[in-house]
N, C-alpha and C. Protein backbone atom coordinates (compact mmCIF):
# COMPACT_ATOMS: atom_id res chain seq x y z
N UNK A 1 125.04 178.36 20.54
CA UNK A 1 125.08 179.78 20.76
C UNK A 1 125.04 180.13 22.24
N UNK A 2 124.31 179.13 23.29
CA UNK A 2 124.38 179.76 24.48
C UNK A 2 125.62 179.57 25.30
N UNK A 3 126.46 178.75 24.76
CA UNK A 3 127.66 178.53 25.04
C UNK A 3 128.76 179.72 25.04
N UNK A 4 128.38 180.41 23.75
CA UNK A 4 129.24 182.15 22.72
C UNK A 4 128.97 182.59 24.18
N UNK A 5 127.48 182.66 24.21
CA UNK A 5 126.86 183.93 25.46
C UNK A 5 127.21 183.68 26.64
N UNK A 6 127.28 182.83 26.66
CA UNK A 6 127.90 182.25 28.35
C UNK A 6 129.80 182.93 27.99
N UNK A 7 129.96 182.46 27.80
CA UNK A 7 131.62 183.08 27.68
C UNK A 7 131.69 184.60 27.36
N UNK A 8 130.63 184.85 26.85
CA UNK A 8 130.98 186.31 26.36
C UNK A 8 130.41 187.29 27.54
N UNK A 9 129.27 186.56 28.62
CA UNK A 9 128.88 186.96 29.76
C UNK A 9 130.41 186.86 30.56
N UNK A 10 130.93 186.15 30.78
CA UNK A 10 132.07 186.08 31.70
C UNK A 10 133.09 186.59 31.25
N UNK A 11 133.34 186.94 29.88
CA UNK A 11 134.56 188.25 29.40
C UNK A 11 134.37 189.31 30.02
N UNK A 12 132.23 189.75 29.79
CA UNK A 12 131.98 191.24 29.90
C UNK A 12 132.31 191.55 31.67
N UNK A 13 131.88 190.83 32.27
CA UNK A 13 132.36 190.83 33.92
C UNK A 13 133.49 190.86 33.90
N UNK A 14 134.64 190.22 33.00
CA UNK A 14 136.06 190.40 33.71
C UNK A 14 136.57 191.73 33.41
N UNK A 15 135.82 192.15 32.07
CA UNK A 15 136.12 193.82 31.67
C UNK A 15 135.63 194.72 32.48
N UNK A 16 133.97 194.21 32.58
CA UNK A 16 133.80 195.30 33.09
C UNK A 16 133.37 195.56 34.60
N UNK A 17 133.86 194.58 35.46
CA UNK A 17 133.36 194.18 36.61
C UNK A 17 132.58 193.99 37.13
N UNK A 18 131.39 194.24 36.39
CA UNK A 18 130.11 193.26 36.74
C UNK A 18 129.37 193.24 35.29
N UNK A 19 128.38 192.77 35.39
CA UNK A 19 127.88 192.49 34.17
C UNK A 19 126.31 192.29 33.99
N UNK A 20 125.48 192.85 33.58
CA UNK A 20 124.22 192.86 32.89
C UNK A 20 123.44 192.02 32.15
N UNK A 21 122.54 191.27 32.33
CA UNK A 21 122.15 191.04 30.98
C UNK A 21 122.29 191.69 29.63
N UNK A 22 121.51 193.27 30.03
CA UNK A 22 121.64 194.07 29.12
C UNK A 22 123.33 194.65 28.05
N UNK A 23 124.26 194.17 29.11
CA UNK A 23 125.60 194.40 28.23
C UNK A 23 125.82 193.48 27.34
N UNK A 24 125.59 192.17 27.67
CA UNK A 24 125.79 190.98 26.79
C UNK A 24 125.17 191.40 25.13
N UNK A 25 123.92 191.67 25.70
CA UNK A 25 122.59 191.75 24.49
C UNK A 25 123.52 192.87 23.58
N UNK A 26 123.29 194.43 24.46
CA UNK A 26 124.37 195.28 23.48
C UNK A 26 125.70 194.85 22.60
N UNK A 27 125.98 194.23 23.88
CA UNK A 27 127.39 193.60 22.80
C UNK A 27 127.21 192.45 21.92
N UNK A 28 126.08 191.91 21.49
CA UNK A 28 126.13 190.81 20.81
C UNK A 28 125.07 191.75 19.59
N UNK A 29 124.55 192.71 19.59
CA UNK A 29 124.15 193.75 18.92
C UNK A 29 124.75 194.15 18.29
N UNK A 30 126.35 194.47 18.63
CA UNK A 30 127.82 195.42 18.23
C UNK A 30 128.17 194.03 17.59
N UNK A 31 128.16 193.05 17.96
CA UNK A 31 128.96 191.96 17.26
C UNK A 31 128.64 191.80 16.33
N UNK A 32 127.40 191.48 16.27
CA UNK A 32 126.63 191.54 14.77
C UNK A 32 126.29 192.34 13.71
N UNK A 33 126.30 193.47 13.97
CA UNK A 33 126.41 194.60 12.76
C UNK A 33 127.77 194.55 12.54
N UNK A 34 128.89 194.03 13.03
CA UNK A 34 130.06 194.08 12.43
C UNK A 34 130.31 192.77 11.55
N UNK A 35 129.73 191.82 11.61
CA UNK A 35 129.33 190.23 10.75
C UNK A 35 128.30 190.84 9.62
N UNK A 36 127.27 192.10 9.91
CA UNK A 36 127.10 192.21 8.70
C UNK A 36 127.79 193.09 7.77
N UNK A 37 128.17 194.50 8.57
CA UNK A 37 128.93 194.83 7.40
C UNK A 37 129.73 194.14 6.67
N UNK A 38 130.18 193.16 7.20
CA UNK A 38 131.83 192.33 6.37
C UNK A 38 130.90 191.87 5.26
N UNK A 39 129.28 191.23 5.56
CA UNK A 39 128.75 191.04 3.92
C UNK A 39 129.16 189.47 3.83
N UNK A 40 128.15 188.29 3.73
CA UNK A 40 128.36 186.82 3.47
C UNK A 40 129.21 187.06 2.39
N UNK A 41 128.99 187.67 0.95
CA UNK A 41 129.26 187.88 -0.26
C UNK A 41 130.73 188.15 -0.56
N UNK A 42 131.27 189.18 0.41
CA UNK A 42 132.19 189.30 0.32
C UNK A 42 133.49 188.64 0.93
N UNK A 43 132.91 187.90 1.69
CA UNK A 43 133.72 187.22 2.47
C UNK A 43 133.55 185.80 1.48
N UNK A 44 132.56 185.54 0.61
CA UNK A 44 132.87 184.24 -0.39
C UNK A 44 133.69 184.70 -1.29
N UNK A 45 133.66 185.99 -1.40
CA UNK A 45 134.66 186.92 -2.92
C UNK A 45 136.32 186.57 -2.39
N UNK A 46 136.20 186.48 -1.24
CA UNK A 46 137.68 186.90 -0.68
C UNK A 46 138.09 185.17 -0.53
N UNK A 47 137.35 184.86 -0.07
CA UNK A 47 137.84 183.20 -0.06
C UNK A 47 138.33 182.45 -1.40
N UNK A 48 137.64 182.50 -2.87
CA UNK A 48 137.50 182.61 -3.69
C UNK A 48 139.03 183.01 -4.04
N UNK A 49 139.25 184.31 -4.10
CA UNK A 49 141.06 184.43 -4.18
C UNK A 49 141.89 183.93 -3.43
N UNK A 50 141.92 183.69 -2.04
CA UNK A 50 142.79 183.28 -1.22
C UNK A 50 142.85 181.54 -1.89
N UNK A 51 141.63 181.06 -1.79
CA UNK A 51 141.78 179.78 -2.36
C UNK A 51 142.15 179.38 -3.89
N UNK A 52 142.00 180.41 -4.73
CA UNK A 52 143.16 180.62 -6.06
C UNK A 52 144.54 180.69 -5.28
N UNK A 53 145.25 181.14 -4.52
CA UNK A 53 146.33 181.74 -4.28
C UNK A 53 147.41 180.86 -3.31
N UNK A 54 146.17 179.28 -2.94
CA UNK A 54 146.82 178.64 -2.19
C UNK A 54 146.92 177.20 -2.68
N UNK A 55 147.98 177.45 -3.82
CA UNK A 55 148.39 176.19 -4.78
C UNK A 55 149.31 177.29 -5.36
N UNK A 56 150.79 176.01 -5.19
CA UNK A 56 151.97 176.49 -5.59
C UNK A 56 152.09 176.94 -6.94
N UNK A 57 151.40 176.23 -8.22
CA UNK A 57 151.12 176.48 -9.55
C UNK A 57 150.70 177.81 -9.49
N UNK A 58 149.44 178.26 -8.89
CA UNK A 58 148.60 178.85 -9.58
C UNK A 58 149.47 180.91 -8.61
N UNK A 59 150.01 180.41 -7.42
CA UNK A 59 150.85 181.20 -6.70
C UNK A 59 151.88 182.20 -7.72
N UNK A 60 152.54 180.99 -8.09
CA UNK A 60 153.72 181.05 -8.57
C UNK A 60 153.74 181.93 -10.41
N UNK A 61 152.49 181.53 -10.56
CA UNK A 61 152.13 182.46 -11.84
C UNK A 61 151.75 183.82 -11.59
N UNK A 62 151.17 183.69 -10.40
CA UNK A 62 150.77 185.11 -9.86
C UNK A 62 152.23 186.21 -9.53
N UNK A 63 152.87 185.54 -9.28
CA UNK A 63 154.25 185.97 -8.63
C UNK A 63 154.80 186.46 -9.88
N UNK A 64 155.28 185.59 -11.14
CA UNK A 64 155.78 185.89 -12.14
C UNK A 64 154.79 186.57 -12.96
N UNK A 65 153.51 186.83 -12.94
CA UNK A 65 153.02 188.18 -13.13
C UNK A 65 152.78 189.40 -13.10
N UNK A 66 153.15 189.31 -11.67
CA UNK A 66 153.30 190.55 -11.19
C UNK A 66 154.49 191.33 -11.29
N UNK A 67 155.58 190.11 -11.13
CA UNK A 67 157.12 190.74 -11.44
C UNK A 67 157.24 191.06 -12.89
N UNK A 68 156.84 190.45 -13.44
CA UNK A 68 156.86 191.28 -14.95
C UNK A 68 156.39 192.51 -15.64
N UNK A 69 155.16 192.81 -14.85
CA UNK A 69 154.40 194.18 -14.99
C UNK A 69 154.46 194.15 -16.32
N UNK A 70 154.27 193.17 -16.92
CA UNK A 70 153.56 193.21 -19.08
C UNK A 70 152.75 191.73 -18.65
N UNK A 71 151.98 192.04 -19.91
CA UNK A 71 151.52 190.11 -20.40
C UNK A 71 152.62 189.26 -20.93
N UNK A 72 151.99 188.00 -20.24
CA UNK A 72 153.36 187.16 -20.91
C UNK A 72 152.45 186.06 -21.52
N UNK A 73 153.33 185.54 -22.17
CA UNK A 73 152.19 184.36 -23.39
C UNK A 73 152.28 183.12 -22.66
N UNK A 74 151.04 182.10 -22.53
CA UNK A 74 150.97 180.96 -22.16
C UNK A 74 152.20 180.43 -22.44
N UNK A 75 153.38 180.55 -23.39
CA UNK A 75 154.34 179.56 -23.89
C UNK A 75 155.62 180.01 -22.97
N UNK A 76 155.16 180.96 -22.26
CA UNK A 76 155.73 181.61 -21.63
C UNK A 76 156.16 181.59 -20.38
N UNK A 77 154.61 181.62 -19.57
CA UNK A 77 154.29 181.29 -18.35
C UNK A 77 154.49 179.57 -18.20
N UNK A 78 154.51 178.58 -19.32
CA UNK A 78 154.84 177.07 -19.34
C UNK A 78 155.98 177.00 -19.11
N UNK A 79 156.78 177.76 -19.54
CA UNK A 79 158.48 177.63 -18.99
C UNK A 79 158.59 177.91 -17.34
N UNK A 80 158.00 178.39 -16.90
CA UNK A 80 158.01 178.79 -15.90
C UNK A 80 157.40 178.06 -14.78
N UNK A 81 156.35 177.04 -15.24
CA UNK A 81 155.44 175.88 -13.85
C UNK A 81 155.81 174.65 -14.51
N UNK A 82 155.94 173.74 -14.07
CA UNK A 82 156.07 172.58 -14.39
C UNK A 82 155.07 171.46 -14.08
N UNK A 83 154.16 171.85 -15.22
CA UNK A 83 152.51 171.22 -15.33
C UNK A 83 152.16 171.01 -16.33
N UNK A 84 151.28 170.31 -16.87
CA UNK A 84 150.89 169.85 -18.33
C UNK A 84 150.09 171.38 -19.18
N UNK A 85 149.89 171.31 -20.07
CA UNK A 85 149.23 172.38 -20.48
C UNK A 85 147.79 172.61 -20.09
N UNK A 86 146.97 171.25 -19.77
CA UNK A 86 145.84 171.34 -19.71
C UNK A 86 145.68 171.67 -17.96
N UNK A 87 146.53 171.35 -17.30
CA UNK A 87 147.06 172.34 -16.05
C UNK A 87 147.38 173.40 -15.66
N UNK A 88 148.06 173.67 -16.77
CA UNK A 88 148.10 175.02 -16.71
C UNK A 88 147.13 175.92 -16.92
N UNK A 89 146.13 175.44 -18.03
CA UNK A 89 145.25 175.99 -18.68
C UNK A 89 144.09 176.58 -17.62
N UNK A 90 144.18 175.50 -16.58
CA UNK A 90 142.79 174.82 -15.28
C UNK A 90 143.56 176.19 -14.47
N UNK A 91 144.75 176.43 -13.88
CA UNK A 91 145.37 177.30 -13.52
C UNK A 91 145.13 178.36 -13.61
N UNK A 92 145.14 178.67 -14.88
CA UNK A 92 145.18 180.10 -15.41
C UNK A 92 143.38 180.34 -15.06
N UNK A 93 142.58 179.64 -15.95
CA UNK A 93 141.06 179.75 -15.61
C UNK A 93 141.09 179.89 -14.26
N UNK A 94 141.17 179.30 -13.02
CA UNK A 94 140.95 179.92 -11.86
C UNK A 94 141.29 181.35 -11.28
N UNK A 95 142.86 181.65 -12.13
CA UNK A 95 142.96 182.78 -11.20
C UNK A 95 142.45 183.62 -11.95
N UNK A 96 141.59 183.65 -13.27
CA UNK A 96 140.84 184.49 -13.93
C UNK A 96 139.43 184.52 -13.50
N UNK A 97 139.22 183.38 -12.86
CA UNK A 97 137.49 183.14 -11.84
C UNK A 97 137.99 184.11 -11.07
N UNK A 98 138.93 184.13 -10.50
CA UNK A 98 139.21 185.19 -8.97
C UNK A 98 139.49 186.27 -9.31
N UNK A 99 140.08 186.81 -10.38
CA UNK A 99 139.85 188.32 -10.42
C UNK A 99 141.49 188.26 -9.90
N UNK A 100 142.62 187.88 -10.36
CA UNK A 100 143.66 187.49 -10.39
C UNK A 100 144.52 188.23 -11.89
N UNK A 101 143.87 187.18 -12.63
CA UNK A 101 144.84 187.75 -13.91
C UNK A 101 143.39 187.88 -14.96
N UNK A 102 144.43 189.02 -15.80
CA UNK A 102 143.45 189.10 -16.93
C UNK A 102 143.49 187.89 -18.32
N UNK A 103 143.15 187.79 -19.14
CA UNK A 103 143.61 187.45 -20.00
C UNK A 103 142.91 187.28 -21.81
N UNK A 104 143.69 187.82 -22.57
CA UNK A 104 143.42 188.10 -23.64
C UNK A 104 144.08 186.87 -24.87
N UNK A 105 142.87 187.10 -26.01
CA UNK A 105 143.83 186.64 -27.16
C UNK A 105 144.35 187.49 -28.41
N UNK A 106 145.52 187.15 -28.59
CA UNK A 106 146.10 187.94 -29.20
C UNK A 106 146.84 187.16 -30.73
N UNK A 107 145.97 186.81 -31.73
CA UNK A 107 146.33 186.07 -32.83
C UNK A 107 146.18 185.01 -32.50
N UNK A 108 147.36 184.14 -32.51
CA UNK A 108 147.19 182.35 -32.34
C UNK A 108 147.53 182.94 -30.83
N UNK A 109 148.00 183.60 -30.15
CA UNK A 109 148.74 183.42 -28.71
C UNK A 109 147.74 184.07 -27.66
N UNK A 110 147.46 182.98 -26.76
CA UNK A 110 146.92 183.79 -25.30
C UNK A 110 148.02 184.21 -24.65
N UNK A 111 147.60 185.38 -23.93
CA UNK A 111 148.41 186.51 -23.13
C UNK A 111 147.94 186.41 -21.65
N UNK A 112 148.45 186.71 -20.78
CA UNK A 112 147.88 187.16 -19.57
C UNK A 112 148.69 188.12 -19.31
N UNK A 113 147.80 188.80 -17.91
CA UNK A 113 148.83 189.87 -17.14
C UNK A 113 148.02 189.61 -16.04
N UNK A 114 149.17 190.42 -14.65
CA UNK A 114 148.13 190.35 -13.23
C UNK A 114 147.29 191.80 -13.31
N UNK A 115 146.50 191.47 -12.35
CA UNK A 115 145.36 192.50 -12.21
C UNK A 115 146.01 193.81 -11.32
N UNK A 116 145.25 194.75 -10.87
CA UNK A 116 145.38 195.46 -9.77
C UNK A 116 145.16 194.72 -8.32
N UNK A 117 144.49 193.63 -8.04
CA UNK A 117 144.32 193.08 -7.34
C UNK A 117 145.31 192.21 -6.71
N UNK A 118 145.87 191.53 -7.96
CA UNK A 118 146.90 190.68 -7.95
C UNK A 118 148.42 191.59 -7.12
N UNK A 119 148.57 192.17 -7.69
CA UNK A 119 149.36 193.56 -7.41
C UNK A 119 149.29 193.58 -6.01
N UNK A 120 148.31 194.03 -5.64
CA UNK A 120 147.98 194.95 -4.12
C UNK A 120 148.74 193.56 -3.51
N UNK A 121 147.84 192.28 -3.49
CA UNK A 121 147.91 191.03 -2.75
C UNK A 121 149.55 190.61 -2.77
N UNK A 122 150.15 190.63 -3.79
CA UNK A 122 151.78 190.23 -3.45
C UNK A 122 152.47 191.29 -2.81
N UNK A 123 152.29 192.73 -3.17
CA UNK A 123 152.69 194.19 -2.48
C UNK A 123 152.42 193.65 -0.67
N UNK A 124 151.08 193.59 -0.33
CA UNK A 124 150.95 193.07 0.69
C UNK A 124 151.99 191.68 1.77
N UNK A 125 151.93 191.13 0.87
CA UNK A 125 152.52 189.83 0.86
C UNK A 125 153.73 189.98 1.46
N UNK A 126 154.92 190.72 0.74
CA UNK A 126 156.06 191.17 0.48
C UNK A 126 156.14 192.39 1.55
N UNK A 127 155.87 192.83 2.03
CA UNK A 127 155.53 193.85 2.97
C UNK A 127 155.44 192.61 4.66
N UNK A 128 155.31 191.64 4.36
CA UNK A 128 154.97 191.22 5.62
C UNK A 128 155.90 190.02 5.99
N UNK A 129 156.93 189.78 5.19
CA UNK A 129 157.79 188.81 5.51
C UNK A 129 159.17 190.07 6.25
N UNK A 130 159.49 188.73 7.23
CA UNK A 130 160.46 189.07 8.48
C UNK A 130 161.54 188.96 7.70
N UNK A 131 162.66 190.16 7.51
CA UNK A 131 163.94 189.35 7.27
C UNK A 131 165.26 188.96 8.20
């Protein structure tokens, strides 16, 4: 840490042309109420999806979920990844840990659909590629 402060002493001088003890302290005051609002919790919530979202399987279901805007049936979404069932299955359970897809049963057939979440995150996504 005295290493952070040492560098962050020699930022605050290059900003602000000289520098304080007391600016460092303030600013490492400001730094830190902004580490807490973000919340440990939420920043494990968010990792949690990103790390659902970073495997081509579990991506790629998300993708064809969202483009469908209905539920589609496991026999469904299997045409679509090329993984064993019990892979798929591990798949689907994660992005339902993350708050990804929903998923229901419906007679003999499981269903899924994407979330609102799911949604926002490819909207996002798609919004940010260069063409």
């Amino acid at each position: 840490m005295a290493q952070a402060t040492d560098r962050l002493q020699r930022y605050l001088e290059d900003e602000l042309d000289a520098c304080r003890e007391e600016d460092v302290e303030r600013r490492l005051g400001e730094l830190e109420t902004l580490e807490t609002a973000i919340g440990a919790e939420q920043v494990e919530t968010e990792l949690d999806v990103l790390s659902a979202l970073a495997n081509e399987t579990r991506y790629t279901l998300v993708r064809v979920l969202v483009a469908a805007e209905a539920e589609l049936c496991v026999c469904e979404l299997q045409a679509v990844v090329d993984v064993t069932e019990s892979g798929l299955s591990h798949a689907l359970s994660q992005l339902v840990d993350a708050g990804l897809v929903d998923g229901r049963k419906d007679g003999r057939w499981k269903k899924y659909r994407a979330t609102n979440r799911a949604v926002a995150l490819v909207t996002v996504l798609e919004g940010t590629v260069h063409e």
